[in-house]
C-alpha atoms as a PDB file:
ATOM      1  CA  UNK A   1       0.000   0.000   0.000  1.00  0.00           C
ATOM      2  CA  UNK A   2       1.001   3.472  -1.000  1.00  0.00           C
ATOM      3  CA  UNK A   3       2.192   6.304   1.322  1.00  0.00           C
ATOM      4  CA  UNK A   4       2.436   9.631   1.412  1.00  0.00           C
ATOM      5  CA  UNK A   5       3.127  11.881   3.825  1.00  0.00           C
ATOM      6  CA  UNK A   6       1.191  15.117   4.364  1.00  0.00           C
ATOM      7  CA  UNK A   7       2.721  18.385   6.014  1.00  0.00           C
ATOM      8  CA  UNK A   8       0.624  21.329   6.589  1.00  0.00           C
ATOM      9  CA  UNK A   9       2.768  24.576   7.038  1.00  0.00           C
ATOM     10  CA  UNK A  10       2.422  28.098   7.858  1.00  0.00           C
ATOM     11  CA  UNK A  11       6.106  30.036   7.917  1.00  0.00           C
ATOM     12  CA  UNK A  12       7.964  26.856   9.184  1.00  0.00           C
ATOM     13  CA  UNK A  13      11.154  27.992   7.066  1.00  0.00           C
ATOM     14  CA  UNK A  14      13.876  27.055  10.612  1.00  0.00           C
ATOM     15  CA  UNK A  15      11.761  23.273   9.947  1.00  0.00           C
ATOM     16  CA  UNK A  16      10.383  21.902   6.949  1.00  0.00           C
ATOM     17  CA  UNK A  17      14.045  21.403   5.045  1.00  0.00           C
ATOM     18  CA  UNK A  18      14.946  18.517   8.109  1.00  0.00           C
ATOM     19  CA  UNK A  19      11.510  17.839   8.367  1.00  0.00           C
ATOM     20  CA  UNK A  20      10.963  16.862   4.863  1.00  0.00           C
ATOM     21  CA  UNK A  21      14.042  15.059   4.723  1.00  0.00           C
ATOM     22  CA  UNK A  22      13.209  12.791   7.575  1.00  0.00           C
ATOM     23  CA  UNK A  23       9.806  11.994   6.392  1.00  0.00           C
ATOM     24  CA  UNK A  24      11.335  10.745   3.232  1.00  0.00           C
ATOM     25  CA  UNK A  25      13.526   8.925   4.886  1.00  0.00           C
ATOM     26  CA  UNK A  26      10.863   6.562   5.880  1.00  0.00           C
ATOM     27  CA  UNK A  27       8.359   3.821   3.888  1.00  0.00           C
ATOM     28  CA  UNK A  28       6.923   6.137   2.247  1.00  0.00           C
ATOM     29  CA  UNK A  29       6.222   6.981  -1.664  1.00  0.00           C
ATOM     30  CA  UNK A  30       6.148  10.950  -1.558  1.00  0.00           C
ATOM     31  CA  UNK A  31       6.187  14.118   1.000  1.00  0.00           C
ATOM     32  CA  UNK A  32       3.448  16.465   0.216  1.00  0.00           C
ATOM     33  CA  UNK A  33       3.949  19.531   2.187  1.00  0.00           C
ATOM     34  CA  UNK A  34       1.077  22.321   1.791  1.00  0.00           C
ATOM     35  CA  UNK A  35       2.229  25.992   2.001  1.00  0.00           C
ATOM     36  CA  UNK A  36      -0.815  27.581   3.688  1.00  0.00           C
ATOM     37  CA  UNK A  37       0.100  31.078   3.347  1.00  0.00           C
ATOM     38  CA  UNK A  38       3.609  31.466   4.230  1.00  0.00           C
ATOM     39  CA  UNK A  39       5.695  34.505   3.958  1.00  0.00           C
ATOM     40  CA  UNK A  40       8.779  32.963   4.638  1.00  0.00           C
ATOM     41  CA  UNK A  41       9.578  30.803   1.603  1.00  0.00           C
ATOM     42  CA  UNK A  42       8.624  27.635   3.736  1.00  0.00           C
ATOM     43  CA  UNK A  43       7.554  26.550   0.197  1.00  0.00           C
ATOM     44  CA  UNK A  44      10.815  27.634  -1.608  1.00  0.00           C
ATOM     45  CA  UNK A  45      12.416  25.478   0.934  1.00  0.00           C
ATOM     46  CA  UNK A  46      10.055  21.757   0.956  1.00  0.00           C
ATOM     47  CA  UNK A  47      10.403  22.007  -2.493  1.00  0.00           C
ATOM     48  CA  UNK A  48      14.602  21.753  -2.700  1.00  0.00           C
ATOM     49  CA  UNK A  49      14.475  19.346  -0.068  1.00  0.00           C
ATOM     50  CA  UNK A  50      12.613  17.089  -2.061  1.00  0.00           C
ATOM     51  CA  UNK A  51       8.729  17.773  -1.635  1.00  0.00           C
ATOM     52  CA  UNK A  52       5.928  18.198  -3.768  1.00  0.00           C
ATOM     53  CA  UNK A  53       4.480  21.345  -2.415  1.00  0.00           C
ATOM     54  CA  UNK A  54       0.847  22.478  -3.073  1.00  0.00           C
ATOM     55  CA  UNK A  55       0.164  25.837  -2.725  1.00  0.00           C
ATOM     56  CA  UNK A  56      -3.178  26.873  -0.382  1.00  0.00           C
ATOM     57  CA  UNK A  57      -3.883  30.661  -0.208  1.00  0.00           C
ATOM     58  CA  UNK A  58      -6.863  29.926   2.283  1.00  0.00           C
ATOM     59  CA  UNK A  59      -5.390  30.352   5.862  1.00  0.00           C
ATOM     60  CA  UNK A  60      -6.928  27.144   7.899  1.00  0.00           C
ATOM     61  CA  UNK A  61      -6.106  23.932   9.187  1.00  0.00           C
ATOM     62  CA  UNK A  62      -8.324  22.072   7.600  1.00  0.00           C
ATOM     63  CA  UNK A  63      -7.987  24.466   4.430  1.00  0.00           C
ATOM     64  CA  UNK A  64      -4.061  22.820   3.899  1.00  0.00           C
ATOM     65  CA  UNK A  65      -4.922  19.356   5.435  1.00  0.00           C
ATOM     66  CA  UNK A  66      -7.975  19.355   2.418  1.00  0.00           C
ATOM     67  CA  UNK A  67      -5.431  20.581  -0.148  1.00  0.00           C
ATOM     68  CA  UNK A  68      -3.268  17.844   0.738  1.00  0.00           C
ATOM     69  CA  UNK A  69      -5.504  14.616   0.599  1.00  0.00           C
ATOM     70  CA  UNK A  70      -6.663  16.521  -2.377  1.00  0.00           C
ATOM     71  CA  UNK A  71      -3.410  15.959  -4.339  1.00  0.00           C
ATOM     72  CA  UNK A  72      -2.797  12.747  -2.820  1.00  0.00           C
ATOM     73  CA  UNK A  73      -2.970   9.449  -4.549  1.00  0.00           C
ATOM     74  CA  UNK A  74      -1.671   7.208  -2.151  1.00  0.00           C
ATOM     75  CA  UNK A  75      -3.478   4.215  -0.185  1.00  0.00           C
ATOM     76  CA  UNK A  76      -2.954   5.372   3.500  1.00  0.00           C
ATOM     77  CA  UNK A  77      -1.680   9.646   3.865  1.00  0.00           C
ATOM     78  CA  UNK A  78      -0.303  10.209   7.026  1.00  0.00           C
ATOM     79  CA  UNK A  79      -0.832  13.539   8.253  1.00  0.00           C
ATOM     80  CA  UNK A  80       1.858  15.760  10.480  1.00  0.00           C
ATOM     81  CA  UNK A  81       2.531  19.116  11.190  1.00  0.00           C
ATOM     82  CA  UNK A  82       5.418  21.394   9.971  1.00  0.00           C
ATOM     83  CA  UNK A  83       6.873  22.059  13.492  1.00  0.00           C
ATOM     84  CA  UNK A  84       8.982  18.782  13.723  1.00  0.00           C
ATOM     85  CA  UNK A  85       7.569  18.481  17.437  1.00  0.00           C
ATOM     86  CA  UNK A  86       5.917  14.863  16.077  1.00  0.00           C
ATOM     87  CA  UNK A  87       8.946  13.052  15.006  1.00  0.00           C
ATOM     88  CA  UNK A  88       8.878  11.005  11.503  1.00  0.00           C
ATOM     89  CA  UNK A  89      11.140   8.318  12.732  1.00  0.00           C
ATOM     90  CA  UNK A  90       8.072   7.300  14.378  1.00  0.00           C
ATOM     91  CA  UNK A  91       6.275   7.456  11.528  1.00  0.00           C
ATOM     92  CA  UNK A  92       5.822   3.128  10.996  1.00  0.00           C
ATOM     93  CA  UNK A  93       4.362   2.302  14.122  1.00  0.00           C
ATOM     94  CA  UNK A  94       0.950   4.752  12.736  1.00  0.00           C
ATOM     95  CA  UNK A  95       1.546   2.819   9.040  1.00  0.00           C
ATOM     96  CA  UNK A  96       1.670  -0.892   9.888  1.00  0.00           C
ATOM     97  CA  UNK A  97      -1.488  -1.515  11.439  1.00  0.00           C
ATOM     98  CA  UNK A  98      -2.774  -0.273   8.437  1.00  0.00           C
ATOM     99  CA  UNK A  99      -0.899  -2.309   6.071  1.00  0.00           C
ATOM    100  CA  UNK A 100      -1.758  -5.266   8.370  1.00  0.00           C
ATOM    101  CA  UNK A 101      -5.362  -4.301   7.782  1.00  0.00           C
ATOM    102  CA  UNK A 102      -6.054  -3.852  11.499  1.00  0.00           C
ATOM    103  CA  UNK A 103      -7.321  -0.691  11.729  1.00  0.00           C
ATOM    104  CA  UNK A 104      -8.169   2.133   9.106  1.00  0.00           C
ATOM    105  CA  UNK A 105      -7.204   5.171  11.150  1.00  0.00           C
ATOM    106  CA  UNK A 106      -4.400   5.037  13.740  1.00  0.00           C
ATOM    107  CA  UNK A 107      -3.597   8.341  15.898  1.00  0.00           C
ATOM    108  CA  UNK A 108      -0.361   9.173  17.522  1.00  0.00           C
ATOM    109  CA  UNK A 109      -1.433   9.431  20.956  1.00  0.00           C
ATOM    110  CA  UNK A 110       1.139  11.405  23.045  1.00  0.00           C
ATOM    111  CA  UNK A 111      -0.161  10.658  26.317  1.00  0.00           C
ATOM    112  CA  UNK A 112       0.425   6.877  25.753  1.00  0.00           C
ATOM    113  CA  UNK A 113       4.383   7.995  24.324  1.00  0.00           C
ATOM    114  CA  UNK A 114       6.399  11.144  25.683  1.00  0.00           C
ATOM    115  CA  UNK A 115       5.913  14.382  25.494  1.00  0.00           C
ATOM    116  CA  UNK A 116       8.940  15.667  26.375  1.00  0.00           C
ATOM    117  CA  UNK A 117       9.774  18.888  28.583  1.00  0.00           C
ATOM    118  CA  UNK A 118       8.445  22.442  26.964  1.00  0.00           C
ATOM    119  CA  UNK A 119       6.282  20.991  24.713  1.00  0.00           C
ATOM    120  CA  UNK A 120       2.640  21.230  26.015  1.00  0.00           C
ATOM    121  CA  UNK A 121       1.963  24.049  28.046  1.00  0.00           C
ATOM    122  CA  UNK A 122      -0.334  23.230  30.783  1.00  0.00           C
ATOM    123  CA  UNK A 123      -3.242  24.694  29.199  1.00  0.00           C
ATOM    124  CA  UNK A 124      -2.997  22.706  26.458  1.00  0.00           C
ATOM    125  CA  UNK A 125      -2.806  19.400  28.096  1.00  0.00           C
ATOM    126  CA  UNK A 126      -5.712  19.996  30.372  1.00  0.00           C
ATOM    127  CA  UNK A 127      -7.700  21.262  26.551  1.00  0.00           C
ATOM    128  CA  UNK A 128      -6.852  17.827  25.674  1.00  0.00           C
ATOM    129  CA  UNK A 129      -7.795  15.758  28.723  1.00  0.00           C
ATOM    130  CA  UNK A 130     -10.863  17.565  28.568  1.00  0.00           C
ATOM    131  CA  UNK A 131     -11.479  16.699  25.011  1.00  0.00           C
ATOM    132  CA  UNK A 132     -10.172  13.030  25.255  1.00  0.00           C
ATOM    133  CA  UNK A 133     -12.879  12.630  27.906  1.00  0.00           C
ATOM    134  CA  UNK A 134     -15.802  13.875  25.878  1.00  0.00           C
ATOM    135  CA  UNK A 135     -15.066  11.784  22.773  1.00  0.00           C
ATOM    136  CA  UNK A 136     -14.438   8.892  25.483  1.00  0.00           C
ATOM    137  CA  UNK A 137     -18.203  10.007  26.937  1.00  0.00           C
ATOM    138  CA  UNK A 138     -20.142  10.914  23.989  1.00  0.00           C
ATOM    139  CA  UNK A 139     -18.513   8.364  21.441  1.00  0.00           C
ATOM    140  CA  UNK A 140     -17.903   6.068  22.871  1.00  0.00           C
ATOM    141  CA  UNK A 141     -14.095   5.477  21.929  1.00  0.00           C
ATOM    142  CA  UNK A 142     -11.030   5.434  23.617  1.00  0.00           C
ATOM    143  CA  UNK A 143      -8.279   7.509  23.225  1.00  0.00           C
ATOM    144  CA  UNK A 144      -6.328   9.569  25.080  1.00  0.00           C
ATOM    145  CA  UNK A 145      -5.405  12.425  22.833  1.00  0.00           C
ATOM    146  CA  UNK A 146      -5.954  14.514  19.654  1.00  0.00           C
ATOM    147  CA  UNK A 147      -3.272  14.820  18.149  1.00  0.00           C
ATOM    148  CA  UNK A 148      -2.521  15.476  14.780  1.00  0.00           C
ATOM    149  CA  UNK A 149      -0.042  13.208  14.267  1.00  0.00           C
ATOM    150  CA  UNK A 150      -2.025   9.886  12.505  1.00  0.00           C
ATOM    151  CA  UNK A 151      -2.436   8.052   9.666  1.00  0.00           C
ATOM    152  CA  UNK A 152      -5.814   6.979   7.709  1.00  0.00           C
ATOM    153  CA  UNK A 153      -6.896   5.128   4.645  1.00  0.00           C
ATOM    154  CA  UNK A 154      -7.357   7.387   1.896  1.00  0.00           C
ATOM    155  CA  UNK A 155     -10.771   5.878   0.590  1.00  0.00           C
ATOM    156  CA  UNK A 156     -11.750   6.349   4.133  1.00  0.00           C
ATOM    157  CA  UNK A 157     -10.779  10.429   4.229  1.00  0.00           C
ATOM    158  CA  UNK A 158     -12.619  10.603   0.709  1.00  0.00           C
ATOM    159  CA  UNK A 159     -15.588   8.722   2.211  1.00  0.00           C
ATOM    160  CA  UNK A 160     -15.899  11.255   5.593  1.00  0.00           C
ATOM    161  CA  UNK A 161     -16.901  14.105   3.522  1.00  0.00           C
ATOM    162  CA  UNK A 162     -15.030  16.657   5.767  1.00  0.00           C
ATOM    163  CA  UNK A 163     -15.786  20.139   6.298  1.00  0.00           C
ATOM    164  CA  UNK A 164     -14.131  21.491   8.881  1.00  0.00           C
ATOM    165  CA  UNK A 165     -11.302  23.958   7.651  1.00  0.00           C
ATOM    166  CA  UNK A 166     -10.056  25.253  11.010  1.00  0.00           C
ATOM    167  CA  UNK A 167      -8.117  23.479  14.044  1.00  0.00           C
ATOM    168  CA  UNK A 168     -11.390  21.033  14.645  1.00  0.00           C
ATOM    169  CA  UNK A 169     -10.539  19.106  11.055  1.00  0.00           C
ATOM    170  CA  UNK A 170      -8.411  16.703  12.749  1.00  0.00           C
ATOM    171  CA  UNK A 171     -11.361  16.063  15.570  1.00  0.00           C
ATOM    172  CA  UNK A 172     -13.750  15.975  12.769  1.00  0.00           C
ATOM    173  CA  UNK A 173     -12.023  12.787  11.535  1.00  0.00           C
ATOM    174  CA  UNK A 174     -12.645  11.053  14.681  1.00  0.00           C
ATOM    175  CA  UNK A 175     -16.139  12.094  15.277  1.00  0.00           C
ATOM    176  CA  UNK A 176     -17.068  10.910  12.246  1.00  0.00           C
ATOM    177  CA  UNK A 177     -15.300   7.605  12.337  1.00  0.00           C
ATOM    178  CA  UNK A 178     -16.801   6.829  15.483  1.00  0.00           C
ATOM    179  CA  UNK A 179     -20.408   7.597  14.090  1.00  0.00           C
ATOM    180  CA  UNK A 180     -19.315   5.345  11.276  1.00  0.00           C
ATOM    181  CA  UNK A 181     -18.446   2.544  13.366  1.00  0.00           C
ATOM    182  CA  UNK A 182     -15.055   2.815  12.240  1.00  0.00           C
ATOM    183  CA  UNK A 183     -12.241   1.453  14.846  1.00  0.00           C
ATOM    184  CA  UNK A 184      -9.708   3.818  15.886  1.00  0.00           C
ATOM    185  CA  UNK A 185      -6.159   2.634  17.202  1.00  0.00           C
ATOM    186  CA  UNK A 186      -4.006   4.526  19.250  1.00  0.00           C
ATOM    187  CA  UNK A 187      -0.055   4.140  19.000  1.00  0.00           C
ATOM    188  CA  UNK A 188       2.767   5.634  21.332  1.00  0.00           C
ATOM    189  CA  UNK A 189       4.332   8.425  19.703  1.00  0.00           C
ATOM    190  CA  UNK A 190       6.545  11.407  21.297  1.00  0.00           C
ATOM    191  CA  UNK A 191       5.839  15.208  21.419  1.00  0.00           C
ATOM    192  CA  UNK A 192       8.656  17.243  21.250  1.00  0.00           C
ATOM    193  CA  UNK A 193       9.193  21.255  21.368  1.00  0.00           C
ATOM    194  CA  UNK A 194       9.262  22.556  18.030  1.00  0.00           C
ATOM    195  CA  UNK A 195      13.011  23.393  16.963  1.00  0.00           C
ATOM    196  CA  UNK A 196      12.282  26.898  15.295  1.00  0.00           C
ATOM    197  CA  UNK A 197       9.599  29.631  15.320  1.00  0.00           C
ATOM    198  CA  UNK A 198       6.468  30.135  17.697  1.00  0.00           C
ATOM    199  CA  UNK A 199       3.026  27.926  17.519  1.00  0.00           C
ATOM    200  CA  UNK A 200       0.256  29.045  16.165  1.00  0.00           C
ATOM    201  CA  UNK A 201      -1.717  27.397  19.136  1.00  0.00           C
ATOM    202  CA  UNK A 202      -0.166  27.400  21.970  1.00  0.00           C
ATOM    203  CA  UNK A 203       2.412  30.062  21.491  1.00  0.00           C
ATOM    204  CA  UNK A 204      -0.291  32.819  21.409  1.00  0.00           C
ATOM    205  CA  UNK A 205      -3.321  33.468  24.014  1.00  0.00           C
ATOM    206  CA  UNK A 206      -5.749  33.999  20.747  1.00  0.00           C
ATOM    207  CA  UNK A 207      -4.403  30.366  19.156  1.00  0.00           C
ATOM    208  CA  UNK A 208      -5.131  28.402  22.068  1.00  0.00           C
ATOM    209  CA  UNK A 209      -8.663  30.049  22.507  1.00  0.00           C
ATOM    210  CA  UNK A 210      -9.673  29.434  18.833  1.00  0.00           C
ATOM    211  CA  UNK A 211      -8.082  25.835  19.134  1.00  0.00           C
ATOM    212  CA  UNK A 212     -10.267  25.041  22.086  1.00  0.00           C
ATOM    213  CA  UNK A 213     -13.354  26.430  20.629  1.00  0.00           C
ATOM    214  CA  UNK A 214     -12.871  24.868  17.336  1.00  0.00           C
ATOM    215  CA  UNK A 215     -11.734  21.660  18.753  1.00  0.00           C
ATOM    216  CA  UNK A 216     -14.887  21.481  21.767  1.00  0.00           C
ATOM    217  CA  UNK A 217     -17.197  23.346  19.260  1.00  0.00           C
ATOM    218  CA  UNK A 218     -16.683  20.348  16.717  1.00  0.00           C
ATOM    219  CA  UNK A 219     -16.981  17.242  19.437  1.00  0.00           C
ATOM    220  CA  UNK A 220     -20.268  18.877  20.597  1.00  0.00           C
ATOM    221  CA  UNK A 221     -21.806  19.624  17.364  1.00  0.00           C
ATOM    222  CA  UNK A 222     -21.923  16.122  15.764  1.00  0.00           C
ATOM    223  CA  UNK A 223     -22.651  14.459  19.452  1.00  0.00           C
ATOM    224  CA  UNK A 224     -25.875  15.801  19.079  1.00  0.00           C
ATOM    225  CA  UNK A 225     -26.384  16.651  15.374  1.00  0.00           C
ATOM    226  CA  UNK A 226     -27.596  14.701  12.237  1.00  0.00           C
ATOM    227  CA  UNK A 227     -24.493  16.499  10.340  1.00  0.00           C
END
């Protein structure tokens, strides 16, 4: 089965050359790296180090992750972000259960790995215990993070009809694979600081609140929606 990798980033110029070089560096057929924006020739930069880069004007989340499943043609896409805080070395232990056709979407869960000193502020780990525990309650399924480190069937993706283009695309996923029946499987993976620039979550007071209402506002909705 086919893989690509797909890289979402927004002025990740100090990252995406190692970044992209690393996720090559693994089972994979191609690095697709979506330049959502940037003014910092993050593009200019995937692209020597080896990556097809797809250009995404529309500032969003879900707006690059979309562009990149769009140009995608592999079997299973595995989806990180442009920070190098999810490591690609990793990268096979989201892939094989897939291949082994255990599971059809696998999340990196960081509570069941490392995440390693500096790298989730505390209001960002209690956003995501709070979050694990409503898709736990309302779903039904059991993980213990959402992160966006994971890898999914393509025909599945295609199939989910997604919609969200902010930070709750990722959530979104999950949602409505757990409506669908679909099993998710959680893997150890670790979380590290990223190497170069500031987050566009947790490094500002405004990212973190839009993350949490995105994220919250997206968990609720389809809980008790026909969506």
């Amino acid at each position: 089965m086919a893989v690509e990798v797909i890289i979402p980033a927004l002025n990740e110029a100090g990252n995406i050359a190692q970044l992209v070089q690393e996720a090559a560096a693994q089972p994979v057929a191609r690095v697709i790296v979506v330049d959502n924006g940037s003014s910092d020739g993050t593009g200019r930069l995937a692209a020597e180090a080896g990556a097809h880069v797809v250009v995404e004007p529309r500032q969003g989340y879900g707006y690059a992750c979309a562009a990149g499943a769009e140009a995608a043609t592999g079997e299973i896409l595995v989806f990180l972000d442009g920070d190098f805080s999810s490591l690609p070395v990793e990268m096979p232990r989201l892939i094989a259960p897939i291949q082994r056709g255990e599971a059809a979407l696998v999340l990196g869960s960081r509570v069941l790995g490392e995440i390693m000193p500096g790298a989730m502020p505390a209001h960002q780990r209690f956003g995501n215990r709070l979050t694990s525990g409503l898709m736990r309650r309302l779903y039904g399924v059991p993980v213990t993070d959402l992160g966006p480190y994971r890898a999914v069937r393509r025909d599945l993706l295609l199939a989910l009809n997604m919609q969200e283009m902010t930070f709750g695309w990722p959530t979104e996923m999950m949602v409505k694979c757990a409506r669908r029946g679909t099993p998710i499987l959680e893997v150890p993976v670790s979380f590290a600081p990223r190497r170069s620039g500031q987050s566009k979550v947790s490094g500002t007071l405004r990212g973190s609140i839009l993350a949490a209402y995105y994220i919250l506002g997206v968990t609720l909705r389809y809980a008790f929606s026909n969506e």
